[in-house]
Protein backbone atom coordinates (compact mmCIF):
# COMPACT_ATOMS: atom_id res chain seq x y z
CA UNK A 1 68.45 118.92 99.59
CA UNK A 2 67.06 120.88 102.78
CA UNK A 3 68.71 118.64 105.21
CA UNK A 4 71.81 119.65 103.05
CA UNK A 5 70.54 123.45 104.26
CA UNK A 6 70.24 122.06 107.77
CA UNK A 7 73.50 120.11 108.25
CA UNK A 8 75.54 123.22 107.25
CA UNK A 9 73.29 125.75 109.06
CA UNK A 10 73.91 123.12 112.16
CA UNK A 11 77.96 123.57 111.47
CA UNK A 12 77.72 127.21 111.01
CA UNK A 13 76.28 127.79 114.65
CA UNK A 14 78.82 125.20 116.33
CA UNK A 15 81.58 127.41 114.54
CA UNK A 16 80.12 130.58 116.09
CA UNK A 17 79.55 129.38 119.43
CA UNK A 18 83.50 128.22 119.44
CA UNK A 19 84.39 131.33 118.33
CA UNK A 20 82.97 132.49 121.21
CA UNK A 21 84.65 130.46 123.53
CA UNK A 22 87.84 131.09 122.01
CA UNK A 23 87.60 134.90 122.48
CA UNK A 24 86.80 134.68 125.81
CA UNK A 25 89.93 132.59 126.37
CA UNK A 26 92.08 135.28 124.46
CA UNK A 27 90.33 137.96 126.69
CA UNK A 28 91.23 136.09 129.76
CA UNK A 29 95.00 135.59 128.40
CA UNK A 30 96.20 137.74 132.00
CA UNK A 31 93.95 137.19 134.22
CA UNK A 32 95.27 135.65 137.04
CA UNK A 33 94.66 131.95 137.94
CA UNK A 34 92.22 132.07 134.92
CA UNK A 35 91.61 128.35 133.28
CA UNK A 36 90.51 128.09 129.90
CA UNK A 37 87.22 126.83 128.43
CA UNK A 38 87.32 123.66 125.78
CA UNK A 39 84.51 123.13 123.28
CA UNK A 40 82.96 119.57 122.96
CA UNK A 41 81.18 119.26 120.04
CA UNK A 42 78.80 115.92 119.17
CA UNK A 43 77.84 115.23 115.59
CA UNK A 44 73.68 114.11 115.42
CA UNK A 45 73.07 110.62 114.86
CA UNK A 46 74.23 109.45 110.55
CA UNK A 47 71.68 108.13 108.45
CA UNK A 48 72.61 104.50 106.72
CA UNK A 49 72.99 104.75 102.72
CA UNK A 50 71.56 102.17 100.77
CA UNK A 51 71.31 101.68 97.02
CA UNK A 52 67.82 101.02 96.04
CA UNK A 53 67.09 99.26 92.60
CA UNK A 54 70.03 97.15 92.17
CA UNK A 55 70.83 93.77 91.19
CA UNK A 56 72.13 92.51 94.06
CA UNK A 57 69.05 94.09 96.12
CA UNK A 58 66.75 90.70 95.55
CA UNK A 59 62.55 90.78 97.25
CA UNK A 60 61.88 93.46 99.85
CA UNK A 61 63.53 93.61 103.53
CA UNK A 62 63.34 90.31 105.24
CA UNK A 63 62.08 92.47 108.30
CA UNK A 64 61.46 95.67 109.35
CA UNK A 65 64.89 95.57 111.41
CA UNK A 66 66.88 93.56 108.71
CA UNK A 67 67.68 95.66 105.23
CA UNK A 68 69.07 93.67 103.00
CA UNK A 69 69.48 96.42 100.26
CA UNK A 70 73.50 97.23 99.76
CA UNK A 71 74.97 99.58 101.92
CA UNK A 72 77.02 102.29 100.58
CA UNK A 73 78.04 104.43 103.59
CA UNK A 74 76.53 106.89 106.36
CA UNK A 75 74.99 110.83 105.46
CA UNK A 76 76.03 112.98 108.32
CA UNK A 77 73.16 115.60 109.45
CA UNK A 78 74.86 118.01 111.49
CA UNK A 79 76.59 118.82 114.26
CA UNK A 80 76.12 120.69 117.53
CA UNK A 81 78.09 122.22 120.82
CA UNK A 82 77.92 119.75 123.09
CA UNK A 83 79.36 121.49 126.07
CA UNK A 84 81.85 123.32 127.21
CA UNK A 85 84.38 122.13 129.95
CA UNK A 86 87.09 123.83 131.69
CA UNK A 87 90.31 123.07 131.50
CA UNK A 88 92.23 123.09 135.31
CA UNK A 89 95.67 122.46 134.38
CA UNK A 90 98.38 123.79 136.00
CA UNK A 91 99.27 127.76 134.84
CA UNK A 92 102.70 128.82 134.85
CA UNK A 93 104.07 130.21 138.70
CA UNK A 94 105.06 134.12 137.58
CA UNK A 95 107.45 135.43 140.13
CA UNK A 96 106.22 138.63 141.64
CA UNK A 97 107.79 139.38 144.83
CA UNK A 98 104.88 141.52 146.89
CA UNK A 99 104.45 138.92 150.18
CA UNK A 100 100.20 139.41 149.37
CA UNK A 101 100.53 137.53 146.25
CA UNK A 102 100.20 133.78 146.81
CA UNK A 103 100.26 131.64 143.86
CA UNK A 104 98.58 127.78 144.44
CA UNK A 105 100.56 124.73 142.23
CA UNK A 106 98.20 121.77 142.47
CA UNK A 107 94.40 120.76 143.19
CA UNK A 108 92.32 123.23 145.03
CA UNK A 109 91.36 126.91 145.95
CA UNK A 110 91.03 129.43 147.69
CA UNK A 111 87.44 130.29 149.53
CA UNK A 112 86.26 134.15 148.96
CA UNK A 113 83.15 136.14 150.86
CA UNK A 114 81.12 136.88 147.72
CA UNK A 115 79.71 140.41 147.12
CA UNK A 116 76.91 139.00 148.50
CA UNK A 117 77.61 137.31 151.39
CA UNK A 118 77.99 133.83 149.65
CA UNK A 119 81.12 131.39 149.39
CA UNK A 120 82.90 131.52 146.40
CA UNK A 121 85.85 130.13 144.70
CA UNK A 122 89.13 131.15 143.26
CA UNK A 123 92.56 130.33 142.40
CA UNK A 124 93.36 133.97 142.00
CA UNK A 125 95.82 134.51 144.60
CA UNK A 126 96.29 138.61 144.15
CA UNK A 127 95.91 140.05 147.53
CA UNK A 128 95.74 143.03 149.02
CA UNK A 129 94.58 144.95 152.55
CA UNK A 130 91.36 146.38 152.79
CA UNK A 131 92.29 149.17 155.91
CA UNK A 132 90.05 149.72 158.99
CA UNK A 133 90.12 153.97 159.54
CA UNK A 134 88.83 153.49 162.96
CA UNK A 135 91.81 150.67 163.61
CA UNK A 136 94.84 149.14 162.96
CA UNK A 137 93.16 146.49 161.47
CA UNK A 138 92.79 145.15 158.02
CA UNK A 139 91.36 142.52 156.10
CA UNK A 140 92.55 140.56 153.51
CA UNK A 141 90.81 140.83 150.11
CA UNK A 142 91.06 139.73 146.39
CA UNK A 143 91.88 143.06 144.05
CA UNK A 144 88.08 142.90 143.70
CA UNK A 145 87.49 143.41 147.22
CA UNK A 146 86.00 140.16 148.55
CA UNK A 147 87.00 138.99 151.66
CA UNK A 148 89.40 135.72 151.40
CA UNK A 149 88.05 132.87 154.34
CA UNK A 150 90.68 131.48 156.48
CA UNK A 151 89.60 128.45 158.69
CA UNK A 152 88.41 130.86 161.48
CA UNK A 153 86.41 133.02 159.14
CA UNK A 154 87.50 136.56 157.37
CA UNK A 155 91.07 136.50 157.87
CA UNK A 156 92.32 140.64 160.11
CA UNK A 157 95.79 141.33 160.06
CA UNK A 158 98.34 144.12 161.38
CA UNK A 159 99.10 146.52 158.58
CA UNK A 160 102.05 146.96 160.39
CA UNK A 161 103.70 144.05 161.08
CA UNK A 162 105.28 141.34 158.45
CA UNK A 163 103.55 138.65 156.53
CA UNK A 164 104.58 135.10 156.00
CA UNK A 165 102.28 132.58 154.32
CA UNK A 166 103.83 128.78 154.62
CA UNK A 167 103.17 126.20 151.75
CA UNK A 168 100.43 124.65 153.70
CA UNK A 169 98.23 127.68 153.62
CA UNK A 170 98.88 128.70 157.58
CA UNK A 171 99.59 132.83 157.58
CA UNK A 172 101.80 134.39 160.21
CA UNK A 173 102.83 137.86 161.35
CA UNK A 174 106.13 139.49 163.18
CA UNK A 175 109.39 138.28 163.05
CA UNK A 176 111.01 135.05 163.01
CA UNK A 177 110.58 133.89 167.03
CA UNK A 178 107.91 136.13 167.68
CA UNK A 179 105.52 135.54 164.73
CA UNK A 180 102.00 134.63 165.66
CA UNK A 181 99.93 132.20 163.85
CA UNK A 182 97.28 134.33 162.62
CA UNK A 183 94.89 131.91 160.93
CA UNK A 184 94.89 129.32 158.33
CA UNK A 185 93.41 130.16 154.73
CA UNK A 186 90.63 127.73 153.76
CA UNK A 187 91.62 125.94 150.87
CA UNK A 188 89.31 123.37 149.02
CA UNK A 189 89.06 121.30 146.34
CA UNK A 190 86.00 119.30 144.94
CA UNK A 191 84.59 115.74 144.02
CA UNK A 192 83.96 117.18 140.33
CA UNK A 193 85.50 120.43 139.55
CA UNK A 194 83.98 120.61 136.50
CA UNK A 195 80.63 120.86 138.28
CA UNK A 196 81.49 124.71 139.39
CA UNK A 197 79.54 127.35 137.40
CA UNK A 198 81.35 130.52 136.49
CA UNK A 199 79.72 133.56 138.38
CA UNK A 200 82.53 136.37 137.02
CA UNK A 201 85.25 138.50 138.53
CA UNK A 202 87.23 135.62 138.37
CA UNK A 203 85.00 133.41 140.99
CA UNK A 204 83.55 129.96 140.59
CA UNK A 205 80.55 128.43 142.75
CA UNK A 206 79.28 125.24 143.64
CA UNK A 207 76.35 123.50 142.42
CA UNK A 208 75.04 119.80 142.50
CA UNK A 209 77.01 118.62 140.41
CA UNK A 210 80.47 119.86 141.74
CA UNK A 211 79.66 118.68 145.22
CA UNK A 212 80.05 120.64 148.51
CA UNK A 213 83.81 122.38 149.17
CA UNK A 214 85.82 119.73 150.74
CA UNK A 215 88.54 121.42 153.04
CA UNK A 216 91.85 120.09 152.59
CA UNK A 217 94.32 119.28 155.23
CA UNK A 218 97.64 120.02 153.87
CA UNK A 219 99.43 119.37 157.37
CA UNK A 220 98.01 115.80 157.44
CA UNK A 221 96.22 112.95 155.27
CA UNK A 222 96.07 116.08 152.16
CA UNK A 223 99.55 117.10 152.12
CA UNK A 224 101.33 117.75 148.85
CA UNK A 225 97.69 117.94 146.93
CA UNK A 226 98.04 121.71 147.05
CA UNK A 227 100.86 124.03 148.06
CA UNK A 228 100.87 127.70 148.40
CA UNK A 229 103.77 130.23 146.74
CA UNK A 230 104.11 133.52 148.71
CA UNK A 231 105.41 136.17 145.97
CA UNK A 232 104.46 134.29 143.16
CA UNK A 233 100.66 134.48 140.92
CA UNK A 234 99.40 131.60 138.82
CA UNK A 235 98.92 133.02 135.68
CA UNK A 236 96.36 132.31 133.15
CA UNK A 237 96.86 128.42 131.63
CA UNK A 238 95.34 129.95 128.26
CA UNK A 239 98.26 129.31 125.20
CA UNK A 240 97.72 132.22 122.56
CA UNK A 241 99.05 130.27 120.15
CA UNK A 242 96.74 127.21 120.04
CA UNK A 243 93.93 129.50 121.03
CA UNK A 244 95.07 131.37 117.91
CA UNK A 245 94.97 128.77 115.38
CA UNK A 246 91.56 127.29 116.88
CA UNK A 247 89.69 130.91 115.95
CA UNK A 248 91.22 130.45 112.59
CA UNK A 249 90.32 126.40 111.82
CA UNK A 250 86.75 127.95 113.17
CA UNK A 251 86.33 130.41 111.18
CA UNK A 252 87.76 128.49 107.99
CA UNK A 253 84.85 125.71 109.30
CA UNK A 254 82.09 128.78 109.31
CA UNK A 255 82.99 129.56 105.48
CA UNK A 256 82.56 126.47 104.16
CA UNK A 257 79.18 126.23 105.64
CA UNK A 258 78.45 129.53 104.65
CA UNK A 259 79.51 128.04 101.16
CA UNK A 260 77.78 125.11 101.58
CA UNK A 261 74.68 126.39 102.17
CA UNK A 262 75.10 128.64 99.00
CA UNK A 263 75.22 125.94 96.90
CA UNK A 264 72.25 124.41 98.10
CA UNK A 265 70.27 127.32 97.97
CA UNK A 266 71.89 127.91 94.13
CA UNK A 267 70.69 124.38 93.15
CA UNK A 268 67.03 124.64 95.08
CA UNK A 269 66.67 128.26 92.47
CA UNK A 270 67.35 126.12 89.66
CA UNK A 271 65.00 123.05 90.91
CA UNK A 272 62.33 125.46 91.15
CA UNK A 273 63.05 127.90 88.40
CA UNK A 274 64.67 124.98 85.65
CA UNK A 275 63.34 121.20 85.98
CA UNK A 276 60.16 120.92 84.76
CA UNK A 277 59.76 123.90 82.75
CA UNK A 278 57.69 123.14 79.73
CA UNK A 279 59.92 122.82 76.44
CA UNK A 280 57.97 125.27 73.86
């Protein structure tokens, strides 16, 4: 009866903490280059069911690792979150038009100058300038205002002069014949992606389990891994739908525990109230 209590109390908290995850994927629904969180959950170990008295059940257990009372079937006893991955599917391409947005279509990102002072990880690709008063310079930043790495370090550009950003990353300014090759941004990818640990605003760091950032050469042996959209933002890969109808098969799953544990707690009142009460 109390692992009863238990198994659903273990079902209601699973249900919660998807819940959670589910919301945060709705809340993330535009964010740019966002990529949704999935919910692994692991049921504990079942129990074996035998039937005890029986016919068929003949002397005790011919060892302590050989039953050879009848089986009937397995008693689950819970269930919990096992973890929670990220999903890094491809978002949709969203056609902007404003030469700072750069949308990426394959494996990697971008490399950011963390707020503070750390590398950090993106595939938000909405740009902007940061201006220079005392020049003509300016840098180029997320919308948050972190510096975005090019191979050379923080990438300075004219705030006067045009922008072109190739497919392979490399960033160029002035007109056709006389653009300059400005710098190249410093894209990345990593051994396990999964490893990275959210650390908000949109940014993901390593750990030890991701792996160092390994820079990708998209003019050589990495070529057509990762390509780069000038104009365009990768929007979030989150589906409102399915996201939808997971928060409701969730929440349908927290009720029934709820009820669950109801009518264990209704039966334990009338165990302890009921059975055994003298007949007068």
């Amino acid at each position: 009866m109390l692992r009863g209590l238990y198994t659903s109390s273990s079902g209601m908290l699973t249900q919660q903490r998807v819940q959670e995850v589910k919301s945060n994927n709705m809340a993330n629904l535009n964010t740019t280059g966002h990529k949704r969180d999935m919910s692994v959950k692991s049921e504990f170990s079942n129990m074996l069911i035998s039937r005890i008295n029986d016919p068929e059940n003949i002397g005790p257990p011919q060892s302590p690792q050989v039953d050879n009372r009848p089986y009937i079937g397995e008693l689950g006893t819970g269930v919990l979150l096992d973890e929670t991955v990220k999903d890094f599917s491809q978002g949709p391409l969203k056609e902007t038009g404003n030469t700072l947005d750069l949308g990426l279509e394959g494996d990697g990102f971008f490399t950011v100058n963390g707020p503070d002072g750390e590398e950090y990880f993106t595939r938000s690709g909405a740009l902007t300038l940061s201006y220079d008063e005392t020049s003509e310079e300016a840098t180029l930043v997320t919308l948050q205002g972190d510096p975005v790495l090019g191979e050379e370090g923080i990438i300075q550009l004219s705030g006067e002069k045009d922008i072109t950003v190739t497919e392979n990353g490399a960033i160029y300014q002035g007109q056709d014949d006389e653009a300059e090759l400005i710098d190249n941004l410093a894209l990345v990818n990593f051994e396990n992606p999964q490893g990275l640990a959210r650390y908000g605003d949109n940014l993901l760091e390593q750990t030890e389990e991701s792996g160092a950032p390994q820079e990708l050469d998209l003019d050589g042996e990495d070529f057509g891994i990762l390509s780069v959209h000038q104009g365009k933002i990768e929007s979030s890969n989150v589906n409102s739908v399915d996201e939808m109808t997971g928060m409701i098969n969730a929440l349908r799953a927290y009720e029934s525990n709820q009820r669950a544990i109801q009518g264990h707690d209704d039966t334990l009142e009338r165990a302890v109230n009921d059975i055994g009460r003298p007949v007068t």
